[in-house]
C-alpha atoms as a PDB file:
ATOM      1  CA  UNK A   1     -71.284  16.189  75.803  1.00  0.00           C
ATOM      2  CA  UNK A   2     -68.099  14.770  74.811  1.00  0.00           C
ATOM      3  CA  UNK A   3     -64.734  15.623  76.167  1.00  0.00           C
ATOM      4  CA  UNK A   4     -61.980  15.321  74.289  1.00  0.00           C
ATOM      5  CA  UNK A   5     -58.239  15.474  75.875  1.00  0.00           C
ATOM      6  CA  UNK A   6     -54.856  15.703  74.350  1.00  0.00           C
ATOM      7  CA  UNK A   7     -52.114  13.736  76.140  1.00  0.00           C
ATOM      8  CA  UNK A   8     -48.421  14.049  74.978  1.00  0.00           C
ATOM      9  CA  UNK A   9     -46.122  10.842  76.191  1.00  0.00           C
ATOM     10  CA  UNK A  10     -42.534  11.874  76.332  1.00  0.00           C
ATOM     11  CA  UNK A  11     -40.108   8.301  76.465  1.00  0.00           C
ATOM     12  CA  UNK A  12     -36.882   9.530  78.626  1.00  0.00           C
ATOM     13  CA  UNK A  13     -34.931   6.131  77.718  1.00  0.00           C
ATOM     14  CA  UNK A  14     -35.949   3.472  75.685  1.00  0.00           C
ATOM     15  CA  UNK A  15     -34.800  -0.480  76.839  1.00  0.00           C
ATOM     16  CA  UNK A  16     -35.226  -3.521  74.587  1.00  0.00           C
ATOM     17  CA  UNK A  17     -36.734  -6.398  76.395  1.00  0.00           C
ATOM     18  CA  UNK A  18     -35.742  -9.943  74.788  1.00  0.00           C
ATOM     19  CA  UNK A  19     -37.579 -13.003  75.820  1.00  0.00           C
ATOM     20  CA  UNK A  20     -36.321 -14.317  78.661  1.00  0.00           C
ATOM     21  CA  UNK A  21     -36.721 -18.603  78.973  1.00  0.00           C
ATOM     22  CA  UNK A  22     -37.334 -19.139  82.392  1.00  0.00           C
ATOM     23  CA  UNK A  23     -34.454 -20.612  84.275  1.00  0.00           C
ATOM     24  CA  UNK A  24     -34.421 -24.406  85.187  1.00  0.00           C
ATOM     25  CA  UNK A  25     -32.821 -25.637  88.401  1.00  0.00           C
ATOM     26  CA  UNK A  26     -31.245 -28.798  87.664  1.00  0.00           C
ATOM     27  CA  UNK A  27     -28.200 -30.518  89.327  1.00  0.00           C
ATOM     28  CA  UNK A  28     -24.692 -29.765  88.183  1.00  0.00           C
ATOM     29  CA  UNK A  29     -22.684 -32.779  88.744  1.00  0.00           C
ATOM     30  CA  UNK A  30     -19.247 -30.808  89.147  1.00  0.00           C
ATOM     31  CA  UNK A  31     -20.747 -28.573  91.375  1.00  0.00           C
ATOM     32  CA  UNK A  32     -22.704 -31.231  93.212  1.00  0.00           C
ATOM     33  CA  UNK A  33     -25.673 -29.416  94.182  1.00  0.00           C
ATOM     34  CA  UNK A  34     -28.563 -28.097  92.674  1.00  0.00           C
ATOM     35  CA  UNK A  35     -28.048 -24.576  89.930  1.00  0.00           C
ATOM     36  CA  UNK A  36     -30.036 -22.319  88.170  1.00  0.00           C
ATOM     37  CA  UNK A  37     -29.394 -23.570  84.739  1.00  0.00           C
ATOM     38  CA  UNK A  38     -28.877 -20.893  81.402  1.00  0.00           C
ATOM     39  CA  UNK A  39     -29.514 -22.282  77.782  1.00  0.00           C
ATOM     40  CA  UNK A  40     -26.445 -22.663  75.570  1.00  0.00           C
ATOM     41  CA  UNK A  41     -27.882 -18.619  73.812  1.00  0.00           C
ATOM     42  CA  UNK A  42     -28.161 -17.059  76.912  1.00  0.00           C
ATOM     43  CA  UNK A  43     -25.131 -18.374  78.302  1.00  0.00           C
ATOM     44  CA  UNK A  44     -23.140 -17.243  74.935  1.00  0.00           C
ATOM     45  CA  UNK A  45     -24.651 -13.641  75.540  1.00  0.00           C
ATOM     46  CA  UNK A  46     -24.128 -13.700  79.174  1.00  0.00           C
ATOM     47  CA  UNK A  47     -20.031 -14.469  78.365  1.00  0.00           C
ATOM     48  CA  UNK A  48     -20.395 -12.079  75.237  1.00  0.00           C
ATOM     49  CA  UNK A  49     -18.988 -15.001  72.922  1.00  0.00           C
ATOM     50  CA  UNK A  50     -20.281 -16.827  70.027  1.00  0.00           C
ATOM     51  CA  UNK A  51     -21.636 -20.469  69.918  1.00  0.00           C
ATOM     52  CA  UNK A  52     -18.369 -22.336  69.050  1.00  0.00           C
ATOM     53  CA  UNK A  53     -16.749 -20.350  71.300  1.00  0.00           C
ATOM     54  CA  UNK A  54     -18.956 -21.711  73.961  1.00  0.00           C
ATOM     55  CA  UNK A  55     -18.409 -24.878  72.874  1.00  0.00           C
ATOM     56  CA  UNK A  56     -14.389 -24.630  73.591  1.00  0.00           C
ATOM     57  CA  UNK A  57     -15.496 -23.665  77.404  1.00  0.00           C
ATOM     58  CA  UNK A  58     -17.520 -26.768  77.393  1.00  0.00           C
ATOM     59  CA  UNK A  59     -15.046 -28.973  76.194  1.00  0.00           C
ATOM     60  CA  UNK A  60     -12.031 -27.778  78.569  1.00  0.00           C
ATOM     61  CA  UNK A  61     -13.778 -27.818  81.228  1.00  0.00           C
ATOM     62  CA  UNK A  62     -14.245 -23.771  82.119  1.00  0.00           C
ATOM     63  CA  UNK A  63     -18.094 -24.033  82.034  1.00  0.00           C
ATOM     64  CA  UNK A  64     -20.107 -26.784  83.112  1.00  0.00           C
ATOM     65  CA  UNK A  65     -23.216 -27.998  80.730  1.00  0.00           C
ATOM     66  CA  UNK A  66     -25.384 -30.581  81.742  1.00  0.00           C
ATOM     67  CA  UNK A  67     -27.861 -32.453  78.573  1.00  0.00           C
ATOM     68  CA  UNK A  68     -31.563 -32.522  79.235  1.00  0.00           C
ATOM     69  CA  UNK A  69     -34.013 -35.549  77.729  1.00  0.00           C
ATOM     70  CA  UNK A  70     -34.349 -33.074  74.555  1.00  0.00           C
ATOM     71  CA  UNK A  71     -30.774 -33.205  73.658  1.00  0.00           C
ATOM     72  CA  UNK A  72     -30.426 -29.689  74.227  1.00  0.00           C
ATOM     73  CA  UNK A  73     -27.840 -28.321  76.503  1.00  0.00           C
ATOM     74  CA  UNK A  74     -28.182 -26.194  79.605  1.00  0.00           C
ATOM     75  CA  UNK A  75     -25.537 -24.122  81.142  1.00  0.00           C
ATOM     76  CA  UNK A  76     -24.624 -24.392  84.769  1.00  0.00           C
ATOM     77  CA  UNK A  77     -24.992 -20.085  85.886  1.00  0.00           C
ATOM     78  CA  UNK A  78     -22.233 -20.658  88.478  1.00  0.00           C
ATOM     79  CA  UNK A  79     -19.714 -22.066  86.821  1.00  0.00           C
ATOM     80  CA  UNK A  80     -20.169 -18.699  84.256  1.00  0.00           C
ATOM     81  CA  UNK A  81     -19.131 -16.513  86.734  1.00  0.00           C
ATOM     82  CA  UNK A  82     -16.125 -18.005  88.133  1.00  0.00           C
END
């Protein structure tokens, strides 16, 4: 015989989970030593600022970024929080 049970899920908070890249170490040459690396999107989010934005930090010096063999640009994580 069959049993049949009833189960009631109740969700107390709710948290959206983005896809996180994994990060790259790579070596920051104005740091001069080897940092966990963010792309240029994560890096935006993690200052709460939008691309061009991003780009200004770049180009004055405030963040360092560091060009892979893609042409893409990754974002040295210390220089984000100082």
């Amino acid at each position: 015989m069959k049993e049949i049970r009833r189960l009631k899920i109740t969700a107390t908070r709710r948290r959206l989970m983005r896809y996180q890249q994994p990060m790259l170490r790579a070596f920051c040459p104005v740091c001069a030593r080897e940092v966990e690396t963010l792309s240029a999107t994560q890096a935006a989010e993690v200052l709460e600022v939008a691309a061009p934005q991003l780009d200004q930090f770049i180009a004055e010096g405030l963040v360092h970024a560091m060009a892979t063999v893609s042409g893409s640009l990754r974002i040295c994580q210390i220089s984000l929080y100082q």
